[in-house]
PDB file of N, CA and C in Angstrom:
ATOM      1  N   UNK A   1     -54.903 -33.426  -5.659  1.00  0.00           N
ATOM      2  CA  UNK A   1     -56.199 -33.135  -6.213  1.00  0.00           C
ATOM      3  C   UNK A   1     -56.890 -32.107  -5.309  1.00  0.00           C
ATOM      4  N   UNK A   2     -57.489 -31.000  -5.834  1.00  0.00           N
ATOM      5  CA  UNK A   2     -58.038 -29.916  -5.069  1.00  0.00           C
ATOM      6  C   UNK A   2     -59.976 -30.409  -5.035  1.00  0.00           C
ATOM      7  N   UNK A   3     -59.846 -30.099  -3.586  1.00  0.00           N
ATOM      8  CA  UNK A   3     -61.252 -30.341  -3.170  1.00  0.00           C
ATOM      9  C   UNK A   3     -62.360 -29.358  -3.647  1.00  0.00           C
ATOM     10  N   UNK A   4     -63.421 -29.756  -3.873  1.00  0.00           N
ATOM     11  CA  UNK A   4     -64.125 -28.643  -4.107  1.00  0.00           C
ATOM     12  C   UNK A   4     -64.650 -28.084  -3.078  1.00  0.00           C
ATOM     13  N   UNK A   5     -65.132 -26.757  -3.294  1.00  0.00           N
ATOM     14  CA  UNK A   5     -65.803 -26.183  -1.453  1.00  0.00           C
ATOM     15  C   UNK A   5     -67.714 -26.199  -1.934  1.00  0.00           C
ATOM     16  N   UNK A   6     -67.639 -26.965  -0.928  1.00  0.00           N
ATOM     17  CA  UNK A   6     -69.142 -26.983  -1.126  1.00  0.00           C
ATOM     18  C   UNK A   6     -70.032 -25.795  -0.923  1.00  0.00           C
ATOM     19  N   UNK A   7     -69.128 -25.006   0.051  1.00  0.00           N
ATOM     20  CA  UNK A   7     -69.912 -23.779   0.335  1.00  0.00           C
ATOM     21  C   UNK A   7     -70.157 -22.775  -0.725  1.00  0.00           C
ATOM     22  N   UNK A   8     -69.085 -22.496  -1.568  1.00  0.00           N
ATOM     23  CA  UNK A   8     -68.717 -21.514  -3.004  1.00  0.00           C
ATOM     24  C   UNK A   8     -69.917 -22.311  -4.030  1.00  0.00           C
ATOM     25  N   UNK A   9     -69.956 -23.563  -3.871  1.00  0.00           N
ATOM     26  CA  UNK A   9     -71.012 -24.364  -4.682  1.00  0.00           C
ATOM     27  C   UNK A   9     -72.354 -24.031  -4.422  1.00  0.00           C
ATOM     28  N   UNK A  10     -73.024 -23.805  -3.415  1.00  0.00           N
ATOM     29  CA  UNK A  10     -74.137 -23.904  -2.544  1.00  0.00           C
ATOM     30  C   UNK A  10     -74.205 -22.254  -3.100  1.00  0.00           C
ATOM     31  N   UNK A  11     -73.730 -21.451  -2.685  1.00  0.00           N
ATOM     32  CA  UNK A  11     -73.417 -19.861  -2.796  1.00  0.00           C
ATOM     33  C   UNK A  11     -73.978 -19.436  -4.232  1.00  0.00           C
ATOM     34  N   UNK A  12     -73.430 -19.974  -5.063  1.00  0.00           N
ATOM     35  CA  UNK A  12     -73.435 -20.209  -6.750  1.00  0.00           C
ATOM     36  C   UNK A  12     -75.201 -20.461  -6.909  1.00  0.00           C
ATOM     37  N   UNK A  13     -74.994 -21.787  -6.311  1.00  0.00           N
ATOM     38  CA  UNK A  13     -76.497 -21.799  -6.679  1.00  0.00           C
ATOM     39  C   UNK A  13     -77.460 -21.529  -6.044  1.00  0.00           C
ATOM     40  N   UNK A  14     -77.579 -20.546  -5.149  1.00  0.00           N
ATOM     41  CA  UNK A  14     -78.302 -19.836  -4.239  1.00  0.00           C
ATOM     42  C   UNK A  14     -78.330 -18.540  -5.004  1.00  0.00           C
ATOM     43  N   UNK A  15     -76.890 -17.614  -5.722  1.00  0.00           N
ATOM     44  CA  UNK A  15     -77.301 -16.296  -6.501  1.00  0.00           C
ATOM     45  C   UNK A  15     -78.113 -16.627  -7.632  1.00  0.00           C
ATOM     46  N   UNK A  16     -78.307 -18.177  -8.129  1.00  0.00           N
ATOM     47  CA  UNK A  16     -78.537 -18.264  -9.473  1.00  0.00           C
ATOM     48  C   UNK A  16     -80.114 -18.530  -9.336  1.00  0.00           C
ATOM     49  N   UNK A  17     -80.661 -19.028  -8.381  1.00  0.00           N
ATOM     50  CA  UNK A  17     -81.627 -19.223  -7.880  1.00  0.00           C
ATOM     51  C   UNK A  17     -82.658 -17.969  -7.639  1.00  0.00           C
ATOM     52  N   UNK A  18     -82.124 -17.139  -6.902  1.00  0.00           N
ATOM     53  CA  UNK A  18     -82.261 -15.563  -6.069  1.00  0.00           C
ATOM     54  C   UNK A  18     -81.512 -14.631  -6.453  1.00  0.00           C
ATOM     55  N   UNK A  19     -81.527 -14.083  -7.879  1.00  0.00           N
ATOM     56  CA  UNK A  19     -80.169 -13.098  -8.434  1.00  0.00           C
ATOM     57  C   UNK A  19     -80.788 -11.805  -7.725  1.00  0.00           C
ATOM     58  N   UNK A  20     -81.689 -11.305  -7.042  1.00  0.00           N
ATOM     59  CA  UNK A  20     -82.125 -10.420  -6.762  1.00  0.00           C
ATOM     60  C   UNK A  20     -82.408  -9.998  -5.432  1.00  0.00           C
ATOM     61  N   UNK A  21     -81.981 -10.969  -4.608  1.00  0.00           N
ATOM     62  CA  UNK A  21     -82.777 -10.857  -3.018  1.00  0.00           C
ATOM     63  C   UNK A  21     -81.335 -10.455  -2.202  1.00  0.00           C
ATOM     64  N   UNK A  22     -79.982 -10.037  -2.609  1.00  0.00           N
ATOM     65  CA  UNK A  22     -78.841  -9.799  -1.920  1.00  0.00           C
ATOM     66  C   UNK A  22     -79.494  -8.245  -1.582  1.00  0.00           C
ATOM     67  N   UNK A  23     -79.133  -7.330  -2.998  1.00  0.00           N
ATOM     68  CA  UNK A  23     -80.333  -5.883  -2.670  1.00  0.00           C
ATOM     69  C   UNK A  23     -80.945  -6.007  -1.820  1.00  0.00           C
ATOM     70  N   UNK A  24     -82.572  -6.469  -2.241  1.00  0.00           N
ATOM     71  CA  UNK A  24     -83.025  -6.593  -0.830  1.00  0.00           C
ATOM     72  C   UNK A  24     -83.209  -7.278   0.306  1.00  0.00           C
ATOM     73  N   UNK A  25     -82.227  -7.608   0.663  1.00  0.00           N
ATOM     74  CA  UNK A  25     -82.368  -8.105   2.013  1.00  0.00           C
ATOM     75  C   UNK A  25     -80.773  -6.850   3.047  1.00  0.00           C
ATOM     76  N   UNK A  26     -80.110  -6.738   1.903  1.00  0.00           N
ATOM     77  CA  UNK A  26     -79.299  -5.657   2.197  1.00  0.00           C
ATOM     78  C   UNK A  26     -80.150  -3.965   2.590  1.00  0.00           C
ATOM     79  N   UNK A  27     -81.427  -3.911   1.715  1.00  0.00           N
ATOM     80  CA  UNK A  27     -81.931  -2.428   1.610  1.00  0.00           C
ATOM     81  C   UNK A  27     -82.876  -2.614   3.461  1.00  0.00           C
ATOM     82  N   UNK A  28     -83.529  -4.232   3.753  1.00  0.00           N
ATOM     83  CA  UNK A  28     -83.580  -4.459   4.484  1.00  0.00           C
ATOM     84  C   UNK A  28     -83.458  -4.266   6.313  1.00  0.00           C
ATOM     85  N   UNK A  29     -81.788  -4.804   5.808  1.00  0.00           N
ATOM     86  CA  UNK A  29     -81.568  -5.028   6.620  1.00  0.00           C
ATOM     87  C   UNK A  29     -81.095  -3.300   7.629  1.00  0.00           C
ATOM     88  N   UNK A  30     -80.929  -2.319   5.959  1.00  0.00           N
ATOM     89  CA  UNK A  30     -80.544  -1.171   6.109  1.00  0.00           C
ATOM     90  C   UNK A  30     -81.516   0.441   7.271  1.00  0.00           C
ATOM     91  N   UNK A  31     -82.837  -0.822   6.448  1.00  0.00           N
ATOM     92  CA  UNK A  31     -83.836   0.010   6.990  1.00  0.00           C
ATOM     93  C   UNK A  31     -84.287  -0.412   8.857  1.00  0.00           C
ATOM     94  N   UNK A  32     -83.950  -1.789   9.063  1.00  0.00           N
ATOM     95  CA  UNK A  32     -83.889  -1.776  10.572  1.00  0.00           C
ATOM     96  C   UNK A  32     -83.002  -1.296  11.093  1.00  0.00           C
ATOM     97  N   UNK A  33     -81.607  -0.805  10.499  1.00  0.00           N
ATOM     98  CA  UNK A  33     -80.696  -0.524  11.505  1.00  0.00           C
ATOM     99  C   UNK A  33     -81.507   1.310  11.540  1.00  0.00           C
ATOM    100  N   UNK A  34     -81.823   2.147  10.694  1.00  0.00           N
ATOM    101  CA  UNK A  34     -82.525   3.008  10.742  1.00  0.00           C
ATOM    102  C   UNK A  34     -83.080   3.112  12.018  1.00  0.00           C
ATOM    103  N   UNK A  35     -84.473   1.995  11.778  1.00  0.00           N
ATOM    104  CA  UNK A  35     -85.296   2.518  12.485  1.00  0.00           C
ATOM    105  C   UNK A  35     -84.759   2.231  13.837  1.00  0.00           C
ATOM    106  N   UNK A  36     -84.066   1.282  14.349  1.00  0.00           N
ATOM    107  CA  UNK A  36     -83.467   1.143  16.109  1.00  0.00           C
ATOM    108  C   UNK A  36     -82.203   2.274  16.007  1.00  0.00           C
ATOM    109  N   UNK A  37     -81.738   3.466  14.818  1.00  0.00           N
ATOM    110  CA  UNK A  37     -81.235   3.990  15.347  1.00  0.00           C
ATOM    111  C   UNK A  37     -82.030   5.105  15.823  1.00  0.00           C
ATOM    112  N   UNK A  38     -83.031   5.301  15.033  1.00  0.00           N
ATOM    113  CA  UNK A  38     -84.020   6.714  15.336  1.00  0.00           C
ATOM    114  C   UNK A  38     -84.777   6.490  16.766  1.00  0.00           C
ATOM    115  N   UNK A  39     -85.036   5.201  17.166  1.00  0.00           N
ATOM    116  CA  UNK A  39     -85.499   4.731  18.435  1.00  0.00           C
ATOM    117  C   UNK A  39     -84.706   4.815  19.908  1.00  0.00           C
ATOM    118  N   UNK A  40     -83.750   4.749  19.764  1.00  0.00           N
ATOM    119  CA  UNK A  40     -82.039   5.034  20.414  1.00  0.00           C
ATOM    120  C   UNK A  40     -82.500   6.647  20.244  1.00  0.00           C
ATOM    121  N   UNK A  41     -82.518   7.062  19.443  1.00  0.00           N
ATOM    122  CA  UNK A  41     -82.107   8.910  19.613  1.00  0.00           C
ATOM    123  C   UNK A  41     -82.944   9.407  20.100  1.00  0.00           C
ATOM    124  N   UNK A  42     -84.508   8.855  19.890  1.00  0.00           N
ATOM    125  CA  UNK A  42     -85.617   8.852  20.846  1.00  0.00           C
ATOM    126  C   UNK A  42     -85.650   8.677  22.215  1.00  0.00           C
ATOM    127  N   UNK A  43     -85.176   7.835  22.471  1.00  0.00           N
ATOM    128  CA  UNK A  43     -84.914   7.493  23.744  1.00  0.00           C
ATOM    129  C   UNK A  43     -83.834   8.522  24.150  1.00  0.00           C
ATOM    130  N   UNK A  44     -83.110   8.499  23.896  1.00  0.00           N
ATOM    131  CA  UNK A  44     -81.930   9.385  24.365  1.00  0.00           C
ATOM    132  C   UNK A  44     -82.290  10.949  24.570  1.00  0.00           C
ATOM    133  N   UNK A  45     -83.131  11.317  23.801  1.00  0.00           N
ATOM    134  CA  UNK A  45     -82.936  12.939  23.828  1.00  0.00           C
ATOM    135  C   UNK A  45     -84.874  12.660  24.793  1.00  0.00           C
ATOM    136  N   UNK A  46     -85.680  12.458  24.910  1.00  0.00           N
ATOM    137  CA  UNK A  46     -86.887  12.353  25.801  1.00  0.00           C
ATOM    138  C   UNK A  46     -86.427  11.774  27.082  1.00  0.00           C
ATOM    139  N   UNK A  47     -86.337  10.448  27.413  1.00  0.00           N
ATOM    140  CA  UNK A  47     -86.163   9.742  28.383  1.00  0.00           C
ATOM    141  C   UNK A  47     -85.377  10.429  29.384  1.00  0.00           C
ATOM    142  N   UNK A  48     -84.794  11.638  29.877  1.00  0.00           N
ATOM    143  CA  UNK A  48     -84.446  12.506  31.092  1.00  0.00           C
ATOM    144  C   UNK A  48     -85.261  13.181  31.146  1.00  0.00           C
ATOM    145  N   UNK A  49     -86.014  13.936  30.053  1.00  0.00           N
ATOM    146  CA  UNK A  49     -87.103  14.674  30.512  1.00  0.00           C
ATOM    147  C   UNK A  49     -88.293  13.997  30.916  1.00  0.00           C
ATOM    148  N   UNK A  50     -89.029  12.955  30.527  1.00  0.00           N
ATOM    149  CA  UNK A  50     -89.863  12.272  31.543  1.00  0.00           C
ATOM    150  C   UNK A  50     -89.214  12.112  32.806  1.00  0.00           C
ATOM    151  N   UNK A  51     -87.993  11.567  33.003  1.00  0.00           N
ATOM    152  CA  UNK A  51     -87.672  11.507  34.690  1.00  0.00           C
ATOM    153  C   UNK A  51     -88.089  13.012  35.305  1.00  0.00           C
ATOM    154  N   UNK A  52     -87.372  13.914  34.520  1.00  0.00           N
ATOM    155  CA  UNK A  52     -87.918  14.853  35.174  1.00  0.00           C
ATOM    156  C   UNK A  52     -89.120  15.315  35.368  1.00  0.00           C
ATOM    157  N   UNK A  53     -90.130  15.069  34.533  1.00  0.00           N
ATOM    158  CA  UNK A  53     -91.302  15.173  34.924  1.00  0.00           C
ATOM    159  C   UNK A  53     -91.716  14.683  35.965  1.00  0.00           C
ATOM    160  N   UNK A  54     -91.765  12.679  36.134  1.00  0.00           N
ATOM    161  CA  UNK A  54     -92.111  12.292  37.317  1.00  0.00           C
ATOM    162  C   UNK A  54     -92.054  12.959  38.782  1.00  0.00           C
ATOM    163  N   UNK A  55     -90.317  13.306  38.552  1.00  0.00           N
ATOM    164  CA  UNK A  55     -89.801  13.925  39.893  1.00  0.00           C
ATOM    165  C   UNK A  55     -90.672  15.227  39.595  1.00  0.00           C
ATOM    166  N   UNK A  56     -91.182  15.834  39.179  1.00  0.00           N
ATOM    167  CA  UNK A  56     -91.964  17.355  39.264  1.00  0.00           C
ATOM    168  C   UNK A  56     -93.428  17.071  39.530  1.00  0.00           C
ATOM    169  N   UNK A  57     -94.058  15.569  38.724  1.00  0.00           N
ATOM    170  CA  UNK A  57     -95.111  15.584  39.221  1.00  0.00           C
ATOM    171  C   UNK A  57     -95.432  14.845  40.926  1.00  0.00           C
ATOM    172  N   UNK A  58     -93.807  14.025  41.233  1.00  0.00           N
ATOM    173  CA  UNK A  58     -94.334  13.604  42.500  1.00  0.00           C
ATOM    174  C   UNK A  58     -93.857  14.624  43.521  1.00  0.00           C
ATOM    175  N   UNK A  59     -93.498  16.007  43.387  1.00  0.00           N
ATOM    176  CA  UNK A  59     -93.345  16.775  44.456  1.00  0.00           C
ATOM    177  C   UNK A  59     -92.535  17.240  44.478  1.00  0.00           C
ATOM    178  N   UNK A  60     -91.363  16.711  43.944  1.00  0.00           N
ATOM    179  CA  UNK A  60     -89.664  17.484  43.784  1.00  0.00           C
ATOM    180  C   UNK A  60     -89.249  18.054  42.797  1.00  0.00           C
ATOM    181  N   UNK A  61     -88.306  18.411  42.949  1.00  0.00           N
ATOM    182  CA  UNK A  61     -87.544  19.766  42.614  1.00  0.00           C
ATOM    183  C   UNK A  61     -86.228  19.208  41.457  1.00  0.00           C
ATOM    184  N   UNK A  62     -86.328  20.026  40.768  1.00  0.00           N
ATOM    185  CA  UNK A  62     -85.575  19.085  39.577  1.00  0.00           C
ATOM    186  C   UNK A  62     -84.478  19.806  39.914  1.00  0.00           C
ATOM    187  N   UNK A  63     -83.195  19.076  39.497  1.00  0.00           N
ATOM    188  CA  UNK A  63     -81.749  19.438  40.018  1.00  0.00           C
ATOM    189  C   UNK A  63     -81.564  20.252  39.035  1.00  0.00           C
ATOM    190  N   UNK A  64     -80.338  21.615  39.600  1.00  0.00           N
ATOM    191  CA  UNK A  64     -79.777  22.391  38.854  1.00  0.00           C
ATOM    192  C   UNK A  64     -78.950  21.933  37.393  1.00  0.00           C
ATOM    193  N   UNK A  65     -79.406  22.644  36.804  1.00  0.00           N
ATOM    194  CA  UNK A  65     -78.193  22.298  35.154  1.00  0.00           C
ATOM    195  C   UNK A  65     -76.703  23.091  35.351  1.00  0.00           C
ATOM    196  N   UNK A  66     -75.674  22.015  35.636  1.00  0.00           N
ATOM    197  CA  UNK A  66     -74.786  22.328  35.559  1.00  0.00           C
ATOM    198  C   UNK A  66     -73.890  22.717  34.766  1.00  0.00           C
ATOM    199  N   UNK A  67     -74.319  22.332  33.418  1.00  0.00           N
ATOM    200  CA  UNK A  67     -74.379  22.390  31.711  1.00  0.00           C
ATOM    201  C   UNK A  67     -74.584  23.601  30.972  1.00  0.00           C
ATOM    202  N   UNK A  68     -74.774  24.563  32.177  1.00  0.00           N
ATOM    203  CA  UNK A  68     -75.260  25.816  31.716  1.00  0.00           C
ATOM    204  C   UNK A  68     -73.892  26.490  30.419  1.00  0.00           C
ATOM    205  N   UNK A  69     -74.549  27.393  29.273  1.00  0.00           N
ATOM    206  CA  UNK A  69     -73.449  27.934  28.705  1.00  0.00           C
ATOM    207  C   UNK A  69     -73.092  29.101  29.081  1.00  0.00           C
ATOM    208  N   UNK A  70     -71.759  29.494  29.530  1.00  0.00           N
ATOM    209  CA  UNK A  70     -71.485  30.562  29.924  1.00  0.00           C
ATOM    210  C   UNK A  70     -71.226  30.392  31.589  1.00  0.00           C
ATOM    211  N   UNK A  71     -71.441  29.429  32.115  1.00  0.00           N
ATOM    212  CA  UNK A  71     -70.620  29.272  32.932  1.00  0.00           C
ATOM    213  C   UNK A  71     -71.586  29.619  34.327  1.00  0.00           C
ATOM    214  N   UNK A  72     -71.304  29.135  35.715  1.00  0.00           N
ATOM    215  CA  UNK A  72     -72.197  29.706  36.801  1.00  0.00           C
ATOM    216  C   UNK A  72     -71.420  30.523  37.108  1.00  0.00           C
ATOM    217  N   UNK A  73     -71.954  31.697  37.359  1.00  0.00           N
ATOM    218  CA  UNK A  73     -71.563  32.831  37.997  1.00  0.00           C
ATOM    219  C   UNK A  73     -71.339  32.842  39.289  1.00  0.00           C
ATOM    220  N   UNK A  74     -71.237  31.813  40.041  1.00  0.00           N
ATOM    221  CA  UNK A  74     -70.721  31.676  41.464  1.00  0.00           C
ATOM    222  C   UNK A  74     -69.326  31.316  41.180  1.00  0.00           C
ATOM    223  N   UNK A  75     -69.076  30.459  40.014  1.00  0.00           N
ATOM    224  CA  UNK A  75     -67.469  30.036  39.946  1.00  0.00           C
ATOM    225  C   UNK A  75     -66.870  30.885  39.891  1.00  0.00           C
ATOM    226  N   UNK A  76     -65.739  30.523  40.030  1.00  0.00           N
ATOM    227  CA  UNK A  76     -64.736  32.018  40.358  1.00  0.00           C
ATOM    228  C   UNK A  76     -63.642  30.959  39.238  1.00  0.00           C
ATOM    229  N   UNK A  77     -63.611  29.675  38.815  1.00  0.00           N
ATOM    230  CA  UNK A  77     -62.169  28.954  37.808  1.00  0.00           C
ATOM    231  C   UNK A  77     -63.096  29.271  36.581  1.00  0.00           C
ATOM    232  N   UNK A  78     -64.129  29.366  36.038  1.00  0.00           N
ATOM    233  CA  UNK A  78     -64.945  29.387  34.681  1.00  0.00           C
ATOM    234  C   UNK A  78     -64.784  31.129  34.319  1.00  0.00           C
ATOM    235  N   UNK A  79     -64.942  31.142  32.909  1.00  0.00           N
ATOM    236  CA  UNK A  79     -64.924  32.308  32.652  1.00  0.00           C
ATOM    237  C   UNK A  79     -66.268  32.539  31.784  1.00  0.00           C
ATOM    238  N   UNK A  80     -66.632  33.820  31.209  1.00  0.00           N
ATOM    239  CA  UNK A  80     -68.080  33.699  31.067  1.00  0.00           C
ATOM    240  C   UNK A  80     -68.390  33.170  29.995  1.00  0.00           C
ATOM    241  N   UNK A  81     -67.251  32.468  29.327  1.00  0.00           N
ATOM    242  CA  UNK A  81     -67.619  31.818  28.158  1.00  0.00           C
ATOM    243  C   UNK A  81     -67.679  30.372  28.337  1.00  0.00           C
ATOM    244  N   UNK A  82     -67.408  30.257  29.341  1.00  0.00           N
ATOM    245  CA  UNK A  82     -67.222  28.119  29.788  1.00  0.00           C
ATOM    246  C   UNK A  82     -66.426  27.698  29.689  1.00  0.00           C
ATOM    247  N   UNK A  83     -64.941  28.646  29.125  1.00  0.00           N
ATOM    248  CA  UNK A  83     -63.597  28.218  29.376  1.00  0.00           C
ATOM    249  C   UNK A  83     -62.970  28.800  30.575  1.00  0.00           C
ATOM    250  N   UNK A  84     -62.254  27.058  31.378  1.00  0.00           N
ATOM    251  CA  UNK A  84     -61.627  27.775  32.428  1.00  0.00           C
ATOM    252  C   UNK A  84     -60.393  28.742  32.334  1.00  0.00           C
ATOM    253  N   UNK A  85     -60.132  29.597  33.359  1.00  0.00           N
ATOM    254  CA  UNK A  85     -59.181  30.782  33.607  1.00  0.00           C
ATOM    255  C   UNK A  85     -57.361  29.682  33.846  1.00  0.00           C
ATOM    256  N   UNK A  86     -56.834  30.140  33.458  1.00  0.00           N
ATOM    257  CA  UNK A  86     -55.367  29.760  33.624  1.00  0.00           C
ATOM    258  C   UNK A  86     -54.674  30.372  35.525  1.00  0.00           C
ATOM    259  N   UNK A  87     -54.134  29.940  36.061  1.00  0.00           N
ATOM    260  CA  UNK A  87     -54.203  29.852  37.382  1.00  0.00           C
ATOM    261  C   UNK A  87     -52.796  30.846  37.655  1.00  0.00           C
TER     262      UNK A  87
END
C-alpha cells in the first residue's frame, strides 16, 4: 500500500488556497536580490575612493596606479600597449 506524502498534500492545498502569491513572492524575492546587488556594486566601485580620500584628507599621499593603460614607462618587460615583450 503506497503512503501518501503529506507534504505534496499540504503543497496542493496551499496553491489552492494562494493560486497567486508563487509570482509574487518570486517577483519579490527578485527585487531584493536587485537591490543587494546594486548595493554590492556601490560599494565596490566608491568604497576605494573614500579610502582614498581619508588618506588625502589626513595628510597622505595616495599610492601610484599601477593599472595604468599603456603601461609605465620605466618598465623596460611592458610594451606601450600593456602587453608584455617576449624575452
Amino acid at each position: 500500500m503506497a503512503a501518501t506524502n503529506n507534504f505534496k498534500q499540504l503543497e496542493k492545498q496551499q496553491i489552492e488556497e494562494h493560486p497567486h502569491s508563487a509570482p509574487e513572492i518570486e517577483n519579490n524575492v527578485k527585487g531584493s536580490m536587485r537591490f543587494f546587488q546594486f548595493m554590492g556594486d556601490i560599494v565596490e566601485l566608491y568604497l576605494p575612493r573614500v579610502f582614498d580620500l581619508l588618506v588625502t584628507l589626513s595628510g597622505g599621499e595616495r599610492a601610484p596606479d599601477n593599472e595604468v593603460e599603456g603601461g609605465d614607462s620605466s618598465d623596460e618587460s611592458t610594451s606601450p600597449t600593456g602587453e608584455q615583450k617576449p624575452f
